[in-house]
C-alpha atoms as a PDB file:
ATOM      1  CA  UNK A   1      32.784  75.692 111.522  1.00  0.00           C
ATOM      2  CA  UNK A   2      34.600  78.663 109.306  1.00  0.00           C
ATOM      3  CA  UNK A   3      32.514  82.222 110.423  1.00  0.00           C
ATOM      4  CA  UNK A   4      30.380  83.430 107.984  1.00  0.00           C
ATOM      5  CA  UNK A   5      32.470  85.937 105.524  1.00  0.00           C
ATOM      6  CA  UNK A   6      32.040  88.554 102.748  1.00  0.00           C
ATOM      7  CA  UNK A   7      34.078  88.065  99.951  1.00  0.00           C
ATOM      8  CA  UNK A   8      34.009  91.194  97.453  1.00  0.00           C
ATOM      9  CA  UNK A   9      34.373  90.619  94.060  1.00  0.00           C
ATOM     10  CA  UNK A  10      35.054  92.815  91.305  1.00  0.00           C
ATOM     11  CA  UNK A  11      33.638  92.846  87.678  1.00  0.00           C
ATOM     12  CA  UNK A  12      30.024  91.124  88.721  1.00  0.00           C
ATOM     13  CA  UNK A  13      27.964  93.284  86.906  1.00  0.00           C
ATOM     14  CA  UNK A  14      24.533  91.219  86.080  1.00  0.00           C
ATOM     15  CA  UNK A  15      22.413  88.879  87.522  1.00  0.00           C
ATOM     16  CA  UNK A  16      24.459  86.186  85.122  1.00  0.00           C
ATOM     17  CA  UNK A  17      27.614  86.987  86.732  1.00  0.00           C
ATOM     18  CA  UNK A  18      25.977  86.676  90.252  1.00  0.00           C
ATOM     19  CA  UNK A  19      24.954  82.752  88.763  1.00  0.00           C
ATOM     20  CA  UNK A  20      28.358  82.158  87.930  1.00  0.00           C
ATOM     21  CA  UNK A  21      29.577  82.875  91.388  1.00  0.00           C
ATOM     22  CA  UNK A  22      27.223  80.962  93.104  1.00  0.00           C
ATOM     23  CA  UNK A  23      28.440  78.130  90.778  1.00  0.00           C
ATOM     24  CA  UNK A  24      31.777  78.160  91.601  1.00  0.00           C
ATOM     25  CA  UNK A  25      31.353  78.859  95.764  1.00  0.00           C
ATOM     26  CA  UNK A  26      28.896  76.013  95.740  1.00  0.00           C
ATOM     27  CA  UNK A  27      31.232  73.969  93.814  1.00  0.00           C
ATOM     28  CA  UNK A  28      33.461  74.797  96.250  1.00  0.00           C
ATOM     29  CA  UNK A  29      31.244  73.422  99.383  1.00  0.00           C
ATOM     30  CA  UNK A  30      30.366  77.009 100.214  1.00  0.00           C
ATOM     31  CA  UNK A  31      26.630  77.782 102.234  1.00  0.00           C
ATOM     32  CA  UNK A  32      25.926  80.499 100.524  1.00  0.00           C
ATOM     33  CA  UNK A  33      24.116  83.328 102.704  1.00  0.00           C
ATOM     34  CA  UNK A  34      23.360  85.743  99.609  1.00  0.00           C
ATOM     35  CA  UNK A  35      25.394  86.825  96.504  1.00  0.00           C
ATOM     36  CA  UNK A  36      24.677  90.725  95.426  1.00  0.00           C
ATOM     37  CA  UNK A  37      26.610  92.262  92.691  1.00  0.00           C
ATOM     38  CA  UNK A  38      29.916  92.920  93.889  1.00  0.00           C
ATOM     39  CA  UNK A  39      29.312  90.530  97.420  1.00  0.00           C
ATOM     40  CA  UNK A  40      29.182  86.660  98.172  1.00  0.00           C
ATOM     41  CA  UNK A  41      28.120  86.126 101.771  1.00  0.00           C
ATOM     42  CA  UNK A  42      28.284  82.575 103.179  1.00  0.00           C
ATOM     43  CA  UNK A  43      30.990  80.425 105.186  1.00  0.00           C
ATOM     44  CA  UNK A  44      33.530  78.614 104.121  1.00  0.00           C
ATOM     45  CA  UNK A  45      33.497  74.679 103.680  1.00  0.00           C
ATOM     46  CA  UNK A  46      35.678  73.277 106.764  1.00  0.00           C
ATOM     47  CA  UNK A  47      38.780  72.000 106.980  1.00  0.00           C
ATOM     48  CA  UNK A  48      39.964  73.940 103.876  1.00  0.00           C
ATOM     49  CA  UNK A  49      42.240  76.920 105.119  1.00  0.00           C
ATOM     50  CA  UNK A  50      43.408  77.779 101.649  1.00  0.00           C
ATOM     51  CA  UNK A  51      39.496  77.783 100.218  1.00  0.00           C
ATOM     52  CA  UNK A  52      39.586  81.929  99.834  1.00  0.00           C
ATOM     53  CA  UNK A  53      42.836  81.350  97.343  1.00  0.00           C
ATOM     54  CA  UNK A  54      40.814  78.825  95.592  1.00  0.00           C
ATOM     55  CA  UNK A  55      37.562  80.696  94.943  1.00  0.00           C
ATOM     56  CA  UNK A  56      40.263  83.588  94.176  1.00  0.00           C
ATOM     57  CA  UNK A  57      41.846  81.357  91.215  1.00  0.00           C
ATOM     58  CA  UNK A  58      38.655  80.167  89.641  1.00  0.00           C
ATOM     59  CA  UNK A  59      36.856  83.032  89.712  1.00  0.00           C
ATOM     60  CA  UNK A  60      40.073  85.047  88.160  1.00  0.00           C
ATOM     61  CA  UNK A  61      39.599  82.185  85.869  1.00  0.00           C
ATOM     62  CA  UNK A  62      36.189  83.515  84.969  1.00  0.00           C
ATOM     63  CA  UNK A  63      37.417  87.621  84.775  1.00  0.00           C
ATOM     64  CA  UNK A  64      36.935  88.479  88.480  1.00  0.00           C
ATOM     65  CA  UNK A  65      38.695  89.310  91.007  1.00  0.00           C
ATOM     66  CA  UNK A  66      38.301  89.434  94.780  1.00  0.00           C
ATOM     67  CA  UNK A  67      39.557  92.285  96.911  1.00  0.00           C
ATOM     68  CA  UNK A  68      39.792  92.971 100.633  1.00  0.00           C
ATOM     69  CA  UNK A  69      39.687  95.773 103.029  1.00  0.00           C
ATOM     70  CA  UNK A  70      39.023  99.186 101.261  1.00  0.00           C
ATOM     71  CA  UNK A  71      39.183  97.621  97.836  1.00  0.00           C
ATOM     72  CA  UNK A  72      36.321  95.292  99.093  1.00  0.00           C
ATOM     73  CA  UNK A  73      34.532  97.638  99.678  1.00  0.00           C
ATOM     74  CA  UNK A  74      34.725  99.908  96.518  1.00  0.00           C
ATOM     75  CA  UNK A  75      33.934  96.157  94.846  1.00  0.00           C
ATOM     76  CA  UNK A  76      30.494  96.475  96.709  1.00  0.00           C
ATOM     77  CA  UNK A  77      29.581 100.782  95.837  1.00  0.00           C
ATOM     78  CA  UNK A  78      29.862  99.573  92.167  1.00  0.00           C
ATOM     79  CA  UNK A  79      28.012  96.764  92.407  1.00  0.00           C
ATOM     80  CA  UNK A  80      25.276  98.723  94.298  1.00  0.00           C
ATOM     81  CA  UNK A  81      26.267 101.873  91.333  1.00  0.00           C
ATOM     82  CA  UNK A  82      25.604  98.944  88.820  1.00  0.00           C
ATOM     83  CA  UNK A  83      22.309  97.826  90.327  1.00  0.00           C
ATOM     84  CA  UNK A  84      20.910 100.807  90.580  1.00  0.00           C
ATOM     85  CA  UNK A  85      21.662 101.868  86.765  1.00  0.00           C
ATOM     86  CA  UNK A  86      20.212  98.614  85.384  1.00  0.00           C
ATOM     87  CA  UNK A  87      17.716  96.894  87.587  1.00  0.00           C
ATOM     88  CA  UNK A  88      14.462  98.014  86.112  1.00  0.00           C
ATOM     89  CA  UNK A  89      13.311  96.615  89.400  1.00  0.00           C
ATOM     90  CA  UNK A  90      15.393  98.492  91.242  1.00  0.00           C
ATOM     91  CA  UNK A  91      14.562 100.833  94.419  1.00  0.00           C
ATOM     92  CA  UNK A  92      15.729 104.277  92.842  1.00  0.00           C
ATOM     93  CA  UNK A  93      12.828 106.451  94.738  1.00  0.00           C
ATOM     94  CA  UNK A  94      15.970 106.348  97.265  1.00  0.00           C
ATOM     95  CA  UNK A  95      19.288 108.778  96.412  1.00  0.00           C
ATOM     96  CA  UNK A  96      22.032 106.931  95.757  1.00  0.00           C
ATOM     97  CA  UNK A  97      24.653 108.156  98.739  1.00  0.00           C
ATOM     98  CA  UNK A  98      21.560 106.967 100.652  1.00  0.00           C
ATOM     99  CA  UNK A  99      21.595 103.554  99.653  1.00  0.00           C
ATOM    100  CA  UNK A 100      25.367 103.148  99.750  1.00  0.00           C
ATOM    101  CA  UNK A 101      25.974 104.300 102.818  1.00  0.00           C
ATOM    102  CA  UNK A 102      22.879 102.822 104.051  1.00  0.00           C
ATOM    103  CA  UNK A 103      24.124  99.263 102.378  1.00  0.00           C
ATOM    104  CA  UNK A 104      27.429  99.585 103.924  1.00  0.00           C
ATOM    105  CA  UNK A 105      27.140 101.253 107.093  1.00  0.00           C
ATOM    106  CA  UNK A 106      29.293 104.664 106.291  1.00  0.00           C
ATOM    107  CA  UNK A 107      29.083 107.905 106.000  1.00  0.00           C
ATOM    108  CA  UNK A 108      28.809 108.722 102.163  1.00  0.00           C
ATOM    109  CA  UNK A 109      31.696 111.300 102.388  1.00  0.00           C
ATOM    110  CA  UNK A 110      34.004 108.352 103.783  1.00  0.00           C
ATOM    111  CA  UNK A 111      32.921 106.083 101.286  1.00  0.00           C
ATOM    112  CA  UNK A 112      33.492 108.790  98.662  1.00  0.00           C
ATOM    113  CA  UNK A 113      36.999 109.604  99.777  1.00  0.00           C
ATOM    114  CA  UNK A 114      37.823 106.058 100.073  1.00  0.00           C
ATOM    115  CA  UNK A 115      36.569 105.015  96.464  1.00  0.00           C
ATOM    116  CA  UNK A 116      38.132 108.259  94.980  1.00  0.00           C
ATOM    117  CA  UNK A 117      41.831 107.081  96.450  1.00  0.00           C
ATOM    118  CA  UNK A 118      41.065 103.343  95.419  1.00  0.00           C
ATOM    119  CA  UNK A 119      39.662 103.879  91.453  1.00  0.00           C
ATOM    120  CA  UNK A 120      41.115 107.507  91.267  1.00  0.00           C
ATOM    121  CA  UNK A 121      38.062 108.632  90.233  1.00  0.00           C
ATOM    122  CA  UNK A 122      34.756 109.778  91.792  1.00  0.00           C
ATOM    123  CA  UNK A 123      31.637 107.621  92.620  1.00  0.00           C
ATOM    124  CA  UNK A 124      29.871 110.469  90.934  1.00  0.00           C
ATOM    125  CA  UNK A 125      32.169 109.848  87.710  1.00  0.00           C
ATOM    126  CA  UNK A 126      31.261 106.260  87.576  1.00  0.00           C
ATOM    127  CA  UNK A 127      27.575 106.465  87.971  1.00  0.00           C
ATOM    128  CA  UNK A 128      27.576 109.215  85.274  1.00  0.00           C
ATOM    129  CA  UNK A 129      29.557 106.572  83.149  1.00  0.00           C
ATOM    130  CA  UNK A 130      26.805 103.964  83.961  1.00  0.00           C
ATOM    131  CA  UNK A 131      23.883 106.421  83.081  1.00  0.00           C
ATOM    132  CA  UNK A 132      25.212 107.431  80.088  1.00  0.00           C
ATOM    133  CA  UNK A 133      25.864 103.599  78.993  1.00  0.00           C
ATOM    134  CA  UNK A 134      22.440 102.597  79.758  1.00  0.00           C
ATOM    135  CA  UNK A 135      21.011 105.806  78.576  1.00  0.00           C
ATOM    136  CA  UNK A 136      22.778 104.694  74.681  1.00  0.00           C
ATOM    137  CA  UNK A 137      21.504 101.510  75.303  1.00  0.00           C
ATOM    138  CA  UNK A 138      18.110 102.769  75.770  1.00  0.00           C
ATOM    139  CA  UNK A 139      17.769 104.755  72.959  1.00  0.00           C
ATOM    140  CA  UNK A 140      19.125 102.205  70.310  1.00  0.00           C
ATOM    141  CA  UNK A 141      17.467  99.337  72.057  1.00  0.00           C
ATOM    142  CA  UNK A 142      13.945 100.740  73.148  1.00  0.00           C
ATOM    143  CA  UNK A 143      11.277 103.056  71.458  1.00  0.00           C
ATOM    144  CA  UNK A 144      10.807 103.959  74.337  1.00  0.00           C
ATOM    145  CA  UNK A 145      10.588 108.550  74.784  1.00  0.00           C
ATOM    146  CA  UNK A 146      13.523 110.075  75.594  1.00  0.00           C
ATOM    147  CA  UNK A 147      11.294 111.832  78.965  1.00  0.00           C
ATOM    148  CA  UNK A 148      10.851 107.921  80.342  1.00  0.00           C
ATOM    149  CA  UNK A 149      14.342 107.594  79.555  1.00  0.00           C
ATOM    150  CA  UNK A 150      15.632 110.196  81.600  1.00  0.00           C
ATOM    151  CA  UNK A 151      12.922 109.432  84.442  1.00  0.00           C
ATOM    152  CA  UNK A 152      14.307 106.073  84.360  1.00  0.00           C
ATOM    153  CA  UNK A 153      17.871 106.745  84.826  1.00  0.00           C
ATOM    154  CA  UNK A 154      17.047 109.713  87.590  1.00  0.00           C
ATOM    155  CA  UNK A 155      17.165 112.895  85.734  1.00  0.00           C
ATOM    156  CA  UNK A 156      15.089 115.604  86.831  1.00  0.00           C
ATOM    157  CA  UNK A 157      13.844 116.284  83.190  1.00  0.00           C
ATOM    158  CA  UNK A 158      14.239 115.037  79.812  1.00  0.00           C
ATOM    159  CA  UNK A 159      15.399 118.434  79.009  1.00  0.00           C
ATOM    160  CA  UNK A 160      18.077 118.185  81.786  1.00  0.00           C
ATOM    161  CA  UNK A 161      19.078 114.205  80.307  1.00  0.00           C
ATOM    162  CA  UNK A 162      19.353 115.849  77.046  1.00  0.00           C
ATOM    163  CA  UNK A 163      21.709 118.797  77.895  1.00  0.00           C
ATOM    164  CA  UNK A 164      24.243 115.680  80.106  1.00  0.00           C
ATOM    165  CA  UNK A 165      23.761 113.508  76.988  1.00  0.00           C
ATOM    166  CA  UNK A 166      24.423 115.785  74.274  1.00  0.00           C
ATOM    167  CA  UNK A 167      27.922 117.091  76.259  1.00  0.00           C
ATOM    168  CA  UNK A 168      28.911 113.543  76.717  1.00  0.00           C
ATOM    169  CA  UNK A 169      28.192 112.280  72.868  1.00  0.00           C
ATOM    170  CA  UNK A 170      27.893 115.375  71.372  1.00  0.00           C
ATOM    171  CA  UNK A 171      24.377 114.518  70.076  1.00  0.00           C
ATOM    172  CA  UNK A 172      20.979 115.050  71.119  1.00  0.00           C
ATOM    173  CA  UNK A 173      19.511 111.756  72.255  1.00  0.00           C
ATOM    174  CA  UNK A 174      16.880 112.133  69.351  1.00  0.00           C
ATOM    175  CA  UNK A 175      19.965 112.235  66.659  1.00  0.00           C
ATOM    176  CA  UNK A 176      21.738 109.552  68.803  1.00  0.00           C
ATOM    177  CA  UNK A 177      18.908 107.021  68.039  1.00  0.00           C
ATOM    178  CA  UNK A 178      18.220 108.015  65.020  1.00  0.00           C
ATOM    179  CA  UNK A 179      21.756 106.672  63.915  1.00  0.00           C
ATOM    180  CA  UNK A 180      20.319 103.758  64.396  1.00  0.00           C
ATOM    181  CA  UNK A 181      23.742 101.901  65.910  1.00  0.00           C
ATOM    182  CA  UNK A 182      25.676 101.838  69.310  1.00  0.00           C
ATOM    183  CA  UNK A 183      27.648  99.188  70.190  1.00  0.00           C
ATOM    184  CA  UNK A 184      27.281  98.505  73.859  1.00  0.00           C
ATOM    185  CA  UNK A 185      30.659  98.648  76.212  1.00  0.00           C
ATOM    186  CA  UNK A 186      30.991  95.970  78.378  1.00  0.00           C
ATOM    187  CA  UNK A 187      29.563  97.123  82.006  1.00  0.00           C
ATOM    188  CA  UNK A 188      33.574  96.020  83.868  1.00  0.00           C
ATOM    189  CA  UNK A 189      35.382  98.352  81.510  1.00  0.00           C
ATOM    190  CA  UNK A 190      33.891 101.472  82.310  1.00  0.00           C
END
């Protein structure tokens, strides 16, 4: 029997994507131990030695992309980045350096390093990304007030939301909704 592994995949950013992997690993004849955005844990069917290049091709097939050592990693702190942005259900009374390096079992500061040299940008940068698409999402596809808006994306205060928002669009969230139209980014390009 193959150990168990986890395989880190890039681009899973919803709980679709995490479907679509379990399709294709079971397909495969993998047990599957749990799939999180970003991870597939689970071992191997036997007597295939080539099944990681396999679930490589047909899930590059599908827009992902698997990636080992430190890149495997960084896979998994946007996954967990993505999660936490999105999930309504989501822990967030937690800071998020605590639940990556909690999740992965690292210091934050290594992890930050290490993501910085692999994407060449900060974790920091990406989250704000994330916020900011969700935040535009919020506003053109909810009524909901721009103060449970900015509580639900972690802001200290809808004033402090509004002064992030406003330097990344260059409108208020107020005049941002009442546009009226945003046309969401897909979540792997940012």
């Amino acid at each position: 029997m193959h150990d168990k592994q986890h395989v880190y995949i890039d681009n899973m950013v919803c709980s679709r994507c995490k479907l679509v992997v379990r399709q294709v690993a079971d397909t495969l004849g993998w047990r599957i131990e749990r799939i999180e955005l970003g991870l597939l844990s689970g071992w191997p069917p036997d007597g295939d030695d080539d099944i990681l290049s396999k679930l490589s091709q047909q899930l590059g097939s599908l827009g992902f992309r698997i990636r080992e050592g430190q890149g495997g990693v960084v896979s998994r702190i946007k996954g967990l980045i993505v999660s936490y942005v999105y999930d309504d259900r989501a822990d967030t009374s937690r800071s998020l350096s605590d639940l990556i390096s909690a999740d992965i079992g690292q210091s934050y500061s290594h992890l930050s390093r290490m993501f910085s040299r692999e994407e060449g940008r900060t974790i920091v940068e990406f989250y704000r990304l994330h916020r900011m698409e969700r935040g535009k999402q919020l506003l053109t596809q909810t009524h909901a007030p721009v103060s449970e808006i900015a509580r639900k994306l972690n802001y200290g205060s809808a004033g402090r939301f509004t002064a992030v928002f406003k330097q990344d669009t260059g409108l208020s969230p107020t005049a941002f909704r009442a546009r009226g139209y945003y046309t969401p980014r897909p979540l792997d390009e940012l």
